[in-house]
Protein backbone atom coordinates (compact mmCIF):
# COMPACT_ATOMS: atom_id res chain seq x y z
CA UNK A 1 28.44 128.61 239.46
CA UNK A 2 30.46 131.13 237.32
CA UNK A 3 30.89 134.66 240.51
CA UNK A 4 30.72 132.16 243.41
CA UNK A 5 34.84 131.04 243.48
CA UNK A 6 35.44 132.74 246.67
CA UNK A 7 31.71 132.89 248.71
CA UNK A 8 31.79 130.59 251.81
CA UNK A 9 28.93 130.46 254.10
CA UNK A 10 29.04 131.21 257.77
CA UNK A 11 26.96 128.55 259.52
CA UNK A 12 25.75 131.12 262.04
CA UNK A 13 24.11 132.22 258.66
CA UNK A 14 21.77 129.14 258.97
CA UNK A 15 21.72 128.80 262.17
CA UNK A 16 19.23 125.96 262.54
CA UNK A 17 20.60 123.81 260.25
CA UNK A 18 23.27 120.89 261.65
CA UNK A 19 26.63 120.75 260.02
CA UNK A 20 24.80 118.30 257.47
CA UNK A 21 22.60 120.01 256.34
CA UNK A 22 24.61 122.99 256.03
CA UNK A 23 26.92 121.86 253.88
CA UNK A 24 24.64 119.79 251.54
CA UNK A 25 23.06 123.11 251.16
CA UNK A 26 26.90 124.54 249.96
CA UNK A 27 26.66 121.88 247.84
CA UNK A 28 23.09 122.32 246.42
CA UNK A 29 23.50 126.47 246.33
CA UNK A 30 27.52 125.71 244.19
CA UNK A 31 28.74 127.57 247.54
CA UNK A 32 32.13 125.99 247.79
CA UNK A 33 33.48 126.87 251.66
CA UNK A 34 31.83 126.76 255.06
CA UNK A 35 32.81 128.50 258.05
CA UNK A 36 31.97 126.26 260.92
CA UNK A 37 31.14 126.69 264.85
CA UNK A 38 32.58 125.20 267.74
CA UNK A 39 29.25 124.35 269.01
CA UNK A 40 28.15 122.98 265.91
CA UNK A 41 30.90 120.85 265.44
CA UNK A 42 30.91 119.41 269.02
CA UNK A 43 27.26 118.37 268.09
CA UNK A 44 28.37 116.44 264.89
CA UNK A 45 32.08 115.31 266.37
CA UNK A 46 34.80 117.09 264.85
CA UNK A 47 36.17 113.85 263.42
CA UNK A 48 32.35 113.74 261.82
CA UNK A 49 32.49 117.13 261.06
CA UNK A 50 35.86 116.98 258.60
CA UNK A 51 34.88 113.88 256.87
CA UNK A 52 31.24 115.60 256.05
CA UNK A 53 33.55 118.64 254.60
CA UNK A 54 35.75 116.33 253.20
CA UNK A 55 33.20 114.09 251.29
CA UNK A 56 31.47 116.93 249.73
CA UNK A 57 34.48 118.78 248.55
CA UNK A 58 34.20 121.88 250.52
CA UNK A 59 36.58 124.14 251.97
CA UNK A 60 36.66 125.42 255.40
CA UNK A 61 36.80 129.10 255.53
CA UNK A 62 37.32 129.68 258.96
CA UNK A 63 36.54 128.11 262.68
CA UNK A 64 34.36 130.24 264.73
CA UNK A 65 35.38 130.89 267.38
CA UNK A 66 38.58 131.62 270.13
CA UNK A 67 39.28 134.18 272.50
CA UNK A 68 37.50 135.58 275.28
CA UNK A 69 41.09 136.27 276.93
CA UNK A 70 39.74 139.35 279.71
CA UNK A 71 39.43 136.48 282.67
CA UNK A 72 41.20 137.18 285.49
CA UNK A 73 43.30 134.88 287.96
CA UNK A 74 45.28 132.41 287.26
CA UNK A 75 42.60 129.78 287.39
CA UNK A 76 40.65 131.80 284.64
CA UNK A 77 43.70 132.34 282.55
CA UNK A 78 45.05 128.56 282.44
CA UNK A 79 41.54 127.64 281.77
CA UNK A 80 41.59 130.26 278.42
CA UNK A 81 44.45 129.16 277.49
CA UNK A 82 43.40 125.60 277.47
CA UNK A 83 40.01 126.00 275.28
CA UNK A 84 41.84 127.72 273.17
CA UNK A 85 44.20 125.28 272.45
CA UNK A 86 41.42 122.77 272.11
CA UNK A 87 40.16 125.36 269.60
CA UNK A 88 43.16 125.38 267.13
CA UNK A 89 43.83 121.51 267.36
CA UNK A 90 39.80 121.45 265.90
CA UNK A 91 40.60 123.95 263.30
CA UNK A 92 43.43 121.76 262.25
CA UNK A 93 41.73 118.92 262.40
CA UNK A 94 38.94 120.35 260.29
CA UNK A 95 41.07 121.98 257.73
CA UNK A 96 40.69 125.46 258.78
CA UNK A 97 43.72 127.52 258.39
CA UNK A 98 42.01 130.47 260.19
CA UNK A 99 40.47 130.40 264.10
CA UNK A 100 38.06 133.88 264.63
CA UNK A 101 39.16 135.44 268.13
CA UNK A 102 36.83 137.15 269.58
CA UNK A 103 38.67 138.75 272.37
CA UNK A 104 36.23 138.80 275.26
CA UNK A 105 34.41 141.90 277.32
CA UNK A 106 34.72 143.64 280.69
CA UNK A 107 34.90 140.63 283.31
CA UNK A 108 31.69 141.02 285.51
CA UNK A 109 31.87 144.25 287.68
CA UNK A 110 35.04 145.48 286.25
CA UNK A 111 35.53 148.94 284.35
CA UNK A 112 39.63 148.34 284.12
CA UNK A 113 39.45 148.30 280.47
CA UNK A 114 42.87 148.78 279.76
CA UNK A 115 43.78 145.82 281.87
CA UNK A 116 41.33 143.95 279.94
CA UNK A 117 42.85 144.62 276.84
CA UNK A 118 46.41 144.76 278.24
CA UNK A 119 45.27 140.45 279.57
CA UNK A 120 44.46 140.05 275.41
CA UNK A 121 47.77 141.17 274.95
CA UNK A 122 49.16 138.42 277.09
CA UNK A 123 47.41 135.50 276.50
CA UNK A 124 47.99 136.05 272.44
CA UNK A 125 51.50 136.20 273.25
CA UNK A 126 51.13 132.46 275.22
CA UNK A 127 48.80 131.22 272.41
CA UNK A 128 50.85 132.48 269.08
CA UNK A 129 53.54 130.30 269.20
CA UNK A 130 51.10 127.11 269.30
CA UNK A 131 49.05 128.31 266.43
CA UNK A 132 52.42 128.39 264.78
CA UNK A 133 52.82 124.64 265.42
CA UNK A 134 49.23 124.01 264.47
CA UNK A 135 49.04 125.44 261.17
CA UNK A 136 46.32 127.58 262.19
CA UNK A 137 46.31 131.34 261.77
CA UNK A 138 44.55 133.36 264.76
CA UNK A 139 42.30 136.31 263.39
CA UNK A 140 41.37 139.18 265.75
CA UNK A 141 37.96 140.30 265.41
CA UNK A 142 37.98 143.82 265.63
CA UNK A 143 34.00 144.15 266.79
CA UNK A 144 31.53 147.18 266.73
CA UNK A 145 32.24 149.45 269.83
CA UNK A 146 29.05 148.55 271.23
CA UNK A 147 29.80 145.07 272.17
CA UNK A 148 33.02 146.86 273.94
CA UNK A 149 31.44 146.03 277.20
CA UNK A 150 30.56 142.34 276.64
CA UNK A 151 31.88 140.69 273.41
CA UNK A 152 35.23 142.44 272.80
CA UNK A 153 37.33 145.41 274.06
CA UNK A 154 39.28 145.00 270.54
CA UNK A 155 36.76 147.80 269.00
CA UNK A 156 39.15 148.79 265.59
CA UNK A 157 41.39 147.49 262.93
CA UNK A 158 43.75 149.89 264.01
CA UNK A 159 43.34 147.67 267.35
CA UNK A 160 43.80 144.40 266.51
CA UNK A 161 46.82 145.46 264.23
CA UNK A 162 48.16 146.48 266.83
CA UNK A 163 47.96 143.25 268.78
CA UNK A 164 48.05 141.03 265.83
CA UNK A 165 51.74 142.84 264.39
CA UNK A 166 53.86 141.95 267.84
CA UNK A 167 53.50 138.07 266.25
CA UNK A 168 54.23 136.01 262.61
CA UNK A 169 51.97 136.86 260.08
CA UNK A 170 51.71 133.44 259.89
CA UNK A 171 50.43 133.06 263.42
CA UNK A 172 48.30 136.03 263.94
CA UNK A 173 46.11 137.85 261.45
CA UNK A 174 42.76 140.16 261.52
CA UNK A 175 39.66 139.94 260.20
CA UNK A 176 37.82 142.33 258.45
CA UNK A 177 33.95 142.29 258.96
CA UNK A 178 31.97 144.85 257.70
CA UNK A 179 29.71 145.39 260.08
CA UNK A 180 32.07 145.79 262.90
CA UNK A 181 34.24 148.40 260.71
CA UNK A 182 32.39 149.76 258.28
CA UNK A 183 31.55 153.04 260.22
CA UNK A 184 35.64 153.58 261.22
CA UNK A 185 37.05 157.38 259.35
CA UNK A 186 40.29 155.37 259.45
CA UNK A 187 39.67 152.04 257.82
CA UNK A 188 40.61 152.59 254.25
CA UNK A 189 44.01 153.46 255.58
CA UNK A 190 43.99 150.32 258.34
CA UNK A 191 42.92 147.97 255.41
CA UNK A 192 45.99 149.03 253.78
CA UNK A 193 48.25 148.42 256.69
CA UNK A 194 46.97 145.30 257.03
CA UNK A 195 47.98 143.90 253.98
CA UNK A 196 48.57 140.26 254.35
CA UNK A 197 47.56 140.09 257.95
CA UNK A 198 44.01 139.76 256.11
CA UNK A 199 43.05 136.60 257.22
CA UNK A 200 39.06 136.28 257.05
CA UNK A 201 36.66 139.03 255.41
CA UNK A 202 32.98 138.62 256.41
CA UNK A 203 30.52 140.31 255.17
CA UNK A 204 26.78 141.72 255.87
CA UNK A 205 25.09 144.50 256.33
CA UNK A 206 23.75 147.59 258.80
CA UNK A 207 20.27 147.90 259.04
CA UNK A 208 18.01 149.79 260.88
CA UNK A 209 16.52 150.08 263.22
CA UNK A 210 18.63 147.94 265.65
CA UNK A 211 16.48 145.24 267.81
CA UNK A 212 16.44 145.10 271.25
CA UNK A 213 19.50 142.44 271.21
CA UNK A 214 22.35 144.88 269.02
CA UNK A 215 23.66 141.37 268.26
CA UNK A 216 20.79 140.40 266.07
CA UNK A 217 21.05 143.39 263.87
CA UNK A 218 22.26 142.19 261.05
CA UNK A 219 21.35 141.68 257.45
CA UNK A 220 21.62 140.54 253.93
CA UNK A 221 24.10 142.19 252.04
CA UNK A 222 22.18 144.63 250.14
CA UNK A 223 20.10 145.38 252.80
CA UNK A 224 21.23 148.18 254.53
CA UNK A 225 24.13 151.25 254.63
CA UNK A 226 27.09 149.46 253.85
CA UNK A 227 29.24 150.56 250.36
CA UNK A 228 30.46 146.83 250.35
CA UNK A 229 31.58 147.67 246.16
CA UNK A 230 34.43 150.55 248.17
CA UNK A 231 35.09 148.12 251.07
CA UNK A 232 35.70 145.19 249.00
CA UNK A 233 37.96 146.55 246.74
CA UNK A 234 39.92 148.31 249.37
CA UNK A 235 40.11 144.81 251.34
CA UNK A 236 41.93 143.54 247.73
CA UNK A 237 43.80 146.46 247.17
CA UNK A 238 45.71 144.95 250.11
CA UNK A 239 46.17 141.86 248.69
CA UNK A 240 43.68 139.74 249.94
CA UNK A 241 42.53 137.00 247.59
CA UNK A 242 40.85 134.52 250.31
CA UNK A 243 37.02 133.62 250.84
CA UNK A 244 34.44 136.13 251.27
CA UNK A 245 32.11 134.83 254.12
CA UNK A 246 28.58 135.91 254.54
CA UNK A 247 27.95 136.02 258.31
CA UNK A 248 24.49 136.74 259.46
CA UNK A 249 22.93 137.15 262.91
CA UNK A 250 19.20 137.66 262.65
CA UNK A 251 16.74 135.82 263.55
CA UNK A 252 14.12 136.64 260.62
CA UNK A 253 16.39 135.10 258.87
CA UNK A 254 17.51 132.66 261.19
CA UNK A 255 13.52 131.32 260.79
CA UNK A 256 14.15 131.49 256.97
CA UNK A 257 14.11 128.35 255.15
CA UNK A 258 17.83 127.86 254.51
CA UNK A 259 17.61 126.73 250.91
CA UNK A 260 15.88 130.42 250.33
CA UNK A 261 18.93 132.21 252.62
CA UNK A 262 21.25 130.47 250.17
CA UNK A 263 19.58 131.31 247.24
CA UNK A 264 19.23 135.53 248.56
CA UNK A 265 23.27 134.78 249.82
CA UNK A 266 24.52 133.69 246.44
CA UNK A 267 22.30 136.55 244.41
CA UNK A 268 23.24 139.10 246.61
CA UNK A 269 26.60 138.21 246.36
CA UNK A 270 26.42 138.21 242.53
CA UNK A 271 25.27 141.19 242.58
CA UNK A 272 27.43 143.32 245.18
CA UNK A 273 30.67 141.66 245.44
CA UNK A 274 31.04 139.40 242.20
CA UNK A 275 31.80 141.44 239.13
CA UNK A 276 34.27 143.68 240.23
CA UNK A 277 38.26 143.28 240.52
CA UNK A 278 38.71 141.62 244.39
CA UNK A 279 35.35 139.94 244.17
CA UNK A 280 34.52 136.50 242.54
């Protein structure tokens, strides 16, 4: 469909559905990239999983997800290291050119947050030069500073920039979601500086008022406070030409037929990221 070149679909998006069924519903919906799950993709086999892809002529947008680098002790760390490995031999396997990192939380009992982030640090540095040899591009996922304490001391762009610009462009990138950065005074200015380090831009929106699990707070785009006509034209102002990926946890929607998710996905994006210069 004519405004759908660049939409992928996060599986998280459709949460209930297997790998098969998510991407006959691409297919179905003229969606043409998927960005897959770990978990998901153990369930199918990630041979399975690439010749599904494969057969129905999709692209894979991205491989969800590395990271969670804040362990501590050397038993931890090895043990990182080697899932994350695992992870970007998948995405290669797969087709993905981009693995998600999502850099991890405070370990259990710990409040040393600069250590935390100063571990991220390290453990990119081990990992870089093997996404090099993979053909896979690690993208720091800058998340909301609410999930500081849990999900990911890597709260900004301005953050994972920072991380992500010590390495190749070619081996370590950032994403941009909006509803981790939207709020961010600085962002229009990071965006620029990231230029090609742009390696994944998901979208959704803020809506209110948050549930009782923050992570769940999601919506359609559309939906809620986000100025996703400014952001996305900012985001390819940069230069970034890639997919688009609609990443949604909720689970209203979660409960949502998929076939009707698609159908609000691809008219929402239509309508608030397709007609203008950077969109489809």
């Amino acid at each position: 469909m004519s405004g759908l070149e660049r939409l992928s679909l996060n599986q998280i998006t459709t949460k209930r559905w297997s790998i098969a069924e998510a991407v006959q519903g691409c297919v179905d919906a003229g969606v043409p990239a998927i960005g897959l799950w770990r978990d998901k993709v153990a369930e199918t086999g990630v041979a399975e999983a690439a010749k599904l892809v494969r057969d129905a002529g999709l692209a894979v947008s991205s491989l969800c997800r590395g990271g969670f680098l804040t362990v501590e002790g050397p038993v931890a760390h090895r043990a990182a290291l080697v899932e994350n490995f695992r992870a970007l031999e998948e995405a290669a396997e797969l087709g993905a050119d981009t693995l998600v990192m999502v850099v991890g939380g405070l370990p259990e009992g710990s409040r040393d947050l600069a250590g935390a982030r100063a571990r991220v640090a390290d453990l990119i540095a081990e990992l870089a030069p093997h996404a090099g040899d993979a053909g896979v591009r690690m993208a720091i996922e800058p998340l909301h500073p609410m999930f500081c304490a849990d999900r990911a001391v890597v709260s900004t762009l301005g953050q994972a920039l920072d991380l992500a610009e010590q390495h190749p462009v070619e081996q370590v990138g950032v994403v941009v979601d909006s509803y981790h950065v939207w709020w961010d005074p600085d962002l229009p200015r990071q965006i620029e500086r990231a230029g090609p380090r742009i390696a994944s831009y998901q979208v959704c929106d803020w809506t209110l008022p948050l549930p009782a699990d923050a992570l769940l707070g999601r919506g359609h785009v559309g939906d809620g406070h986000i100025d996703f006509r400014t952001l996305t034209d900012q985001v390819a102002a940069a230069g970034y030409t890639g997919w688009i990926e609609v990443e949604i946890f909720n689970e209203q929607i979660w409960d949502t037929p998929g076939e009707q998710t698609l159908k609000t996905v691809t008219e929402r994006h239509l309508a608030h990221l397709g007609s203008r210069p950077g969109g489809t």
